[in-house]
N, C-alpha and C. Protein backbone atom coordinates (compact mmCIF):
# COMPACT_ATOMS: atom_id res chain seq x y z
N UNK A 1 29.46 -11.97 10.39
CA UNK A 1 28.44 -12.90 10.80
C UNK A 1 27.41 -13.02 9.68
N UNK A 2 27.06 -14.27 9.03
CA UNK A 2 26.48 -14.37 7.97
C UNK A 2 25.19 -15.10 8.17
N UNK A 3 23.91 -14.98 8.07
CA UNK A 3 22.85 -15.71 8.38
C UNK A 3 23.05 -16.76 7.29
N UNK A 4 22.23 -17.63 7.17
CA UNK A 4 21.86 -18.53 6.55
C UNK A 4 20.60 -18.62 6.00
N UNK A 5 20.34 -19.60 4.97
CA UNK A 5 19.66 -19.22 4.49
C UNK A 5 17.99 -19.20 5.23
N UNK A 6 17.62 -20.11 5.80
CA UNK A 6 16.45 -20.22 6.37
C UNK A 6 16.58 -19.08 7.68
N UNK A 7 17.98 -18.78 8.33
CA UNK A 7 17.20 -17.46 9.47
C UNK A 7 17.23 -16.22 8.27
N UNK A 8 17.29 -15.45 7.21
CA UNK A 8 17.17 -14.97 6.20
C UNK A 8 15.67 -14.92 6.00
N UNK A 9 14.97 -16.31 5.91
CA UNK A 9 14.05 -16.03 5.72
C UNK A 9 13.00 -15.35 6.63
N UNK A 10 13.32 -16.38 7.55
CA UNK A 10 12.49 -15.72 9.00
C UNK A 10 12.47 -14.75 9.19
N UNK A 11 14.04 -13.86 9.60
CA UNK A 11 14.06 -12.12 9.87
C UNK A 11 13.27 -11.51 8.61
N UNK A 12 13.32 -11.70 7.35
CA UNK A 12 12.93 -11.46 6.87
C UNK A 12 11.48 -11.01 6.76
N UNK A 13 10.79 -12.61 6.80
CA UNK A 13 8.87 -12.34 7.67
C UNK A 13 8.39 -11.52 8.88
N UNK A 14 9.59 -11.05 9.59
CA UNK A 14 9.38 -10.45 10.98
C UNK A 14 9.81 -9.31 10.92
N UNK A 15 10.50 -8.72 9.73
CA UNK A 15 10.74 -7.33 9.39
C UNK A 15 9.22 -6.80 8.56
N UNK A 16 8.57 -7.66 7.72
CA UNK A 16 7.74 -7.16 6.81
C UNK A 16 6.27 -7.08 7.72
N UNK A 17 6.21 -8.44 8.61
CA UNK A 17 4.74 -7.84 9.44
C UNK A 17 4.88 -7.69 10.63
N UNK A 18 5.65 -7.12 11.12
CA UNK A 18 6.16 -6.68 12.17
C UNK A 18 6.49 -5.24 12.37
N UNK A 19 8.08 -5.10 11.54
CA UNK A 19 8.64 -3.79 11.26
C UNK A 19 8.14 -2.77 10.48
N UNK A 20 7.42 -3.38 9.41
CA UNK A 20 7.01 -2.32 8.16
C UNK A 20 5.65 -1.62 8.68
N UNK A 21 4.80 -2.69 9.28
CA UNK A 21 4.00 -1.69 9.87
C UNK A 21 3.76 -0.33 10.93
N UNK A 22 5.52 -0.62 11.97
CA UNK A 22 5.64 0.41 12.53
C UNK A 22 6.18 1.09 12.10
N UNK A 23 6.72 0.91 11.01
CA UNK A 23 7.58 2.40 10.58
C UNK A 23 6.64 2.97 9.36
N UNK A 24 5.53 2.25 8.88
CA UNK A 24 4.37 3.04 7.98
C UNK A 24 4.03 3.74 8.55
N UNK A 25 3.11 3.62 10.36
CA UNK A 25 3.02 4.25 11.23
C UNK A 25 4.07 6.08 11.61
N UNK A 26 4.86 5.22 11.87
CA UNK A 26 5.96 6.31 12.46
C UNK A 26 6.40 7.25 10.85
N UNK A 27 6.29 6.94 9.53
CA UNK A 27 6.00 7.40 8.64
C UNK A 27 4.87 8.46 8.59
N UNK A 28 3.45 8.12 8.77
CA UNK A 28 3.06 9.09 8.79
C UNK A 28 3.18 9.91 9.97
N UNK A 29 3.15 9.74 10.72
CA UNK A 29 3.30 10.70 12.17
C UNK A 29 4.24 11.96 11.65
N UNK A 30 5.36 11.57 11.26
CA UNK A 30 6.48 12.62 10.63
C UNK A 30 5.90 13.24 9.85
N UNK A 31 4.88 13.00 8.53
CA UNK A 31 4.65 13.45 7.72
C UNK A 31 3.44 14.53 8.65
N UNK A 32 2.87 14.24 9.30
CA UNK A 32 2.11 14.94 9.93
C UNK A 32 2.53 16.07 10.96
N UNK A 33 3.66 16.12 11.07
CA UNK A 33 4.40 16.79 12.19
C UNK A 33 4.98 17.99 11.10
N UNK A 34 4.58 17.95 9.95
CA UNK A 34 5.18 19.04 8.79
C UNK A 34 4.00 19.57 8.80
N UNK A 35 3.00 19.69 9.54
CA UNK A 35 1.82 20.31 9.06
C UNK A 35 1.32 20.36 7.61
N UNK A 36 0.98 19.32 7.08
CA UNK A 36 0.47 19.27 5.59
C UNK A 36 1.08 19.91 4.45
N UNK A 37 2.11 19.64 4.05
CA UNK A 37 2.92 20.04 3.39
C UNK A 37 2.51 20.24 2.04
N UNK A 38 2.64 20.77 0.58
CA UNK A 38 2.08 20.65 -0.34
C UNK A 38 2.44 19.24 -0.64
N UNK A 39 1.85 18.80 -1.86
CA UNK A 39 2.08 17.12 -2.16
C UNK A 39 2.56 16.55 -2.80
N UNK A 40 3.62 17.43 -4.02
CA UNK A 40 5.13 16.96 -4.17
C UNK A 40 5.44 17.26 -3.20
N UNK A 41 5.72 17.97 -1.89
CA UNK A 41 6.46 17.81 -1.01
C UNK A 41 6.36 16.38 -0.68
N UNK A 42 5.13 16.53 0.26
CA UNK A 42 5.20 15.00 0.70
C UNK A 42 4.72 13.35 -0.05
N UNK A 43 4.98 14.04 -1.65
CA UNK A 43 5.16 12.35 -1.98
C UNK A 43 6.70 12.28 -1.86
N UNK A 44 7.32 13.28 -2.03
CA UNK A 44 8.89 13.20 -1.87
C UNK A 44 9.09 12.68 -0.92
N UNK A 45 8.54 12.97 0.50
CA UNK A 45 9.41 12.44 1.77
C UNK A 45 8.46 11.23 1.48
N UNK A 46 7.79 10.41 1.19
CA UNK A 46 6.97 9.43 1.22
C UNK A 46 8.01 8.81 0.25
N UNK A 47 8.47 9.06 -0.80
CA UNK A 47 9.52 8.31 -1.48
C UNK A 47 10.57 8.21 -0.96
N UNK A 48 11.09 9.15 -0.53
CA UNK A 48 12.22 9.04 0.25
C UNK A 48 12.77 8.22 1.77
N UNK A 49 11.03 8.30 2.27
CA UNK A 49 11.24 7.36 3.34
C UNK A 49 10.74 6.12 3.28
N UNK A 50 10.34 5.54 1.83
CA UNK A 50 10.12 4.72 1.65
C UNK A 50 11.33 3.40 0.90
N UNK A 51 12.06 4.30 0.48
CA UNK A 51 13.32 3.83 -0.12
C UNK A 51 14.39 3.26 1.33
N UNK A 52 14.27 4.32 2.15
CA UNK A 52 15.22 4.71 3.74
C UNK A 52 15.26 3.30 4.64
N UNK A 53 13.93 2.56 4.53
CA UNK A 53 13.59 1.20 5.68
C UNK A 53 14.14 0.57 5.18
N UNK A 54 14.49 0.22 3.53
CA UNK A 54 15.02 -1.02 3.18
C UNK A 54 16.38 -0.88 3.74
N UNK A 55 17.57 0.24 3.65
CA UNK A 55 18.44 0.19 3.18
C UNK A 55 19.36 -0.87 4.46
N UNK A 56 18.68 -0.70 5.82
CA UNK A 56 19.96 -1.74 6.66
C UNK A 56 19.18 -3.10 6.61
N UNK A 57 18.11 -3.01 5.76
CA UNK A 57 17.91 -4.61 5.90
C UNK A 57 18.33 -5.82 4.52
N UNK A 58 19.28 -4.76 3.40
CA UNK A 58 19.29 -5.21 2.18
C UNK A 58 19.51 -6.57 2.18
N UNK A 59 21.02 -6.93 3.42
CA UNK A 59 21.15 -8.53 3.13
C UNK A 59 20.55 -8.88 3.54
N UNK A 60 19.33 -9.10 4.28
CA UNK A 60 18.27 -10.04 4.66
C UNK A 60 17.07 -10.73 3.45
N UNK A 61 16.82 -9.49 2.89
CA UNK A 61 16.33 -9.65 1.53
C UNK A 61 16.90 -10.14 0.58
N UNK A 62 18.30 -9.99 0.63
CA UNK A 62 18.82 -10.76 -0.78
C UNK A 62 18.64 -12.08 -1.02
N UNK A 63 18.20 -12.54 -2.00
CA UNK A 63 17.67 -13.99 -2.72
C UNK A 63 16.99 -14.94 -1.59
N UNK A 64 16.07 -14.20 -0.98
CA UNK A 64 14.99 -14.94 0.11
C UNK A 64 14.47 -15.79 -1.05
N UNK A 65 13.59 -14.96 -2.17
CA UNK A 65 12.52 -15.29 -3.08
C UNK A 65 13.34 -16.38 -3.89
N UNK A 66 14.63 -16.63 -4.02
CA UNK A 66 15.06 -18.05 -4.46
C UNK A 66 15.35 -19.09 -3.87
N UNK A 67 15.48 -19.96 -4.49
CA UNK A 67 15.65 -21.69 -3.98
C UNK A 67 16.63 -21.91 -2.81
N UNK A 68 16.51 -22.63 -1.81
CA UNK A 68 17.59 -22.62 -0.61
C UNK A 68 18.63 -22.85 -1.23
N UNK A 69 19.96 -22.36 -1.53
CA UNK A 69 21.74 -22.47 -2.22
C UNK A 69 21.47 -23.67 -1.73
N UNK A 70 21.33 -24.02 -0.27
CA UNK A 70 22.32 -25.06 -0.07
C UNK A 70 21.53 -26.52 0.53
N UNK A 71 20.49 -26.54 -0.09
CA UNK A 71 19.58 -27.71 -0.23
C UNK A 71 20.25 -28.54 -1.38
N UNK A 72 19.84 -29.63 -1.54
CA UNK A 72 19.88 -30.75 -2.31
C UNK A 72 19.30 -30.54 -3.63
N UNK A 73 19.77 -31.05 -4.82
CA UNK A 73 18.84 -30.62 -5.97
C UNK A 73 17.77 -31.47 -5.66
N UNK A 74 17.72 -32.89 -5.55
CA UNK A 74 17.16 -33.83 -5.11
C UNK A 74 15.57 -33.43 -4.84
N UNK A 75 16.45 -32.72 -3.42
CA UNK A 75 14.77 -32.20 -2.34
C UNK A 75 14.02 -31.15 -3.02
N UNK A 76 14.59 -30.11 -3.38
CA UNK A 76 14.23 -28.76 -4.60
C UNK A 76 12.45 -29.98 -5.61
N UNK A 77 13.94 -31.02 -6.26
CA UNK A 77 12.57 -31.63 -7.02
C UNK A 77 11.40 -32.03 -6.21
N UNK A 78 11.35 -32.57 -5.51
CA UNK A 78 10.46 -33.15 -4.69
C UNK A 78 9.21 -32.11 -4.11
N UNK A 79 10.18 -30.83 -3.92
CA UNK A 79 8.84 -30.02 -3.41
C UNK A 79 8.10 -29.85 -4.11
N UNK A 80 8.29 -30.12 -6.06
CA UNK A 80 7.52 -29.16 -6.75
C UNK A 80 6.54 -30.06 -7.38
């Protein structure tokens, strides 16, 4: 099942102010549940769980930030 390009974008906007803020949230909570860990510890899990959110949303992200594939060159000109 392959989105397209415009629902791509959308999930996309609704993962970043939506999703990212609860799992920044639920990010620190964990980090807090280690009782203050030293701080390479926890920039590690802070890197590590910062890398972790992207990974099931990669194809949603892929080439949002470029031109719709499957628009018109036509219309492309026109927007700009």
């Amino acid at each position: 099942m392959a989105l397209s390009y415009k629902a791509r974008r959308r999930w996309s906007l609704v993962i970043l102010l939506v999703g990212l803020p609860i799992y920044v949230v639920a990010s620190i909570t964990v980090v807090n549940w280690l009782d203050r860990p030293p701080l390479l510890v926890e920039l590690i899990v802070y890197v590590v769980l910062g890398f972790l959110w992207i990974t099931p949303f990669k194809f949603v992200f892929r080439g949002v930030g470029q031109a719709d594939p499957e628009a018109d060159p036509d219309e492309i000109e026109d927007r700009d």
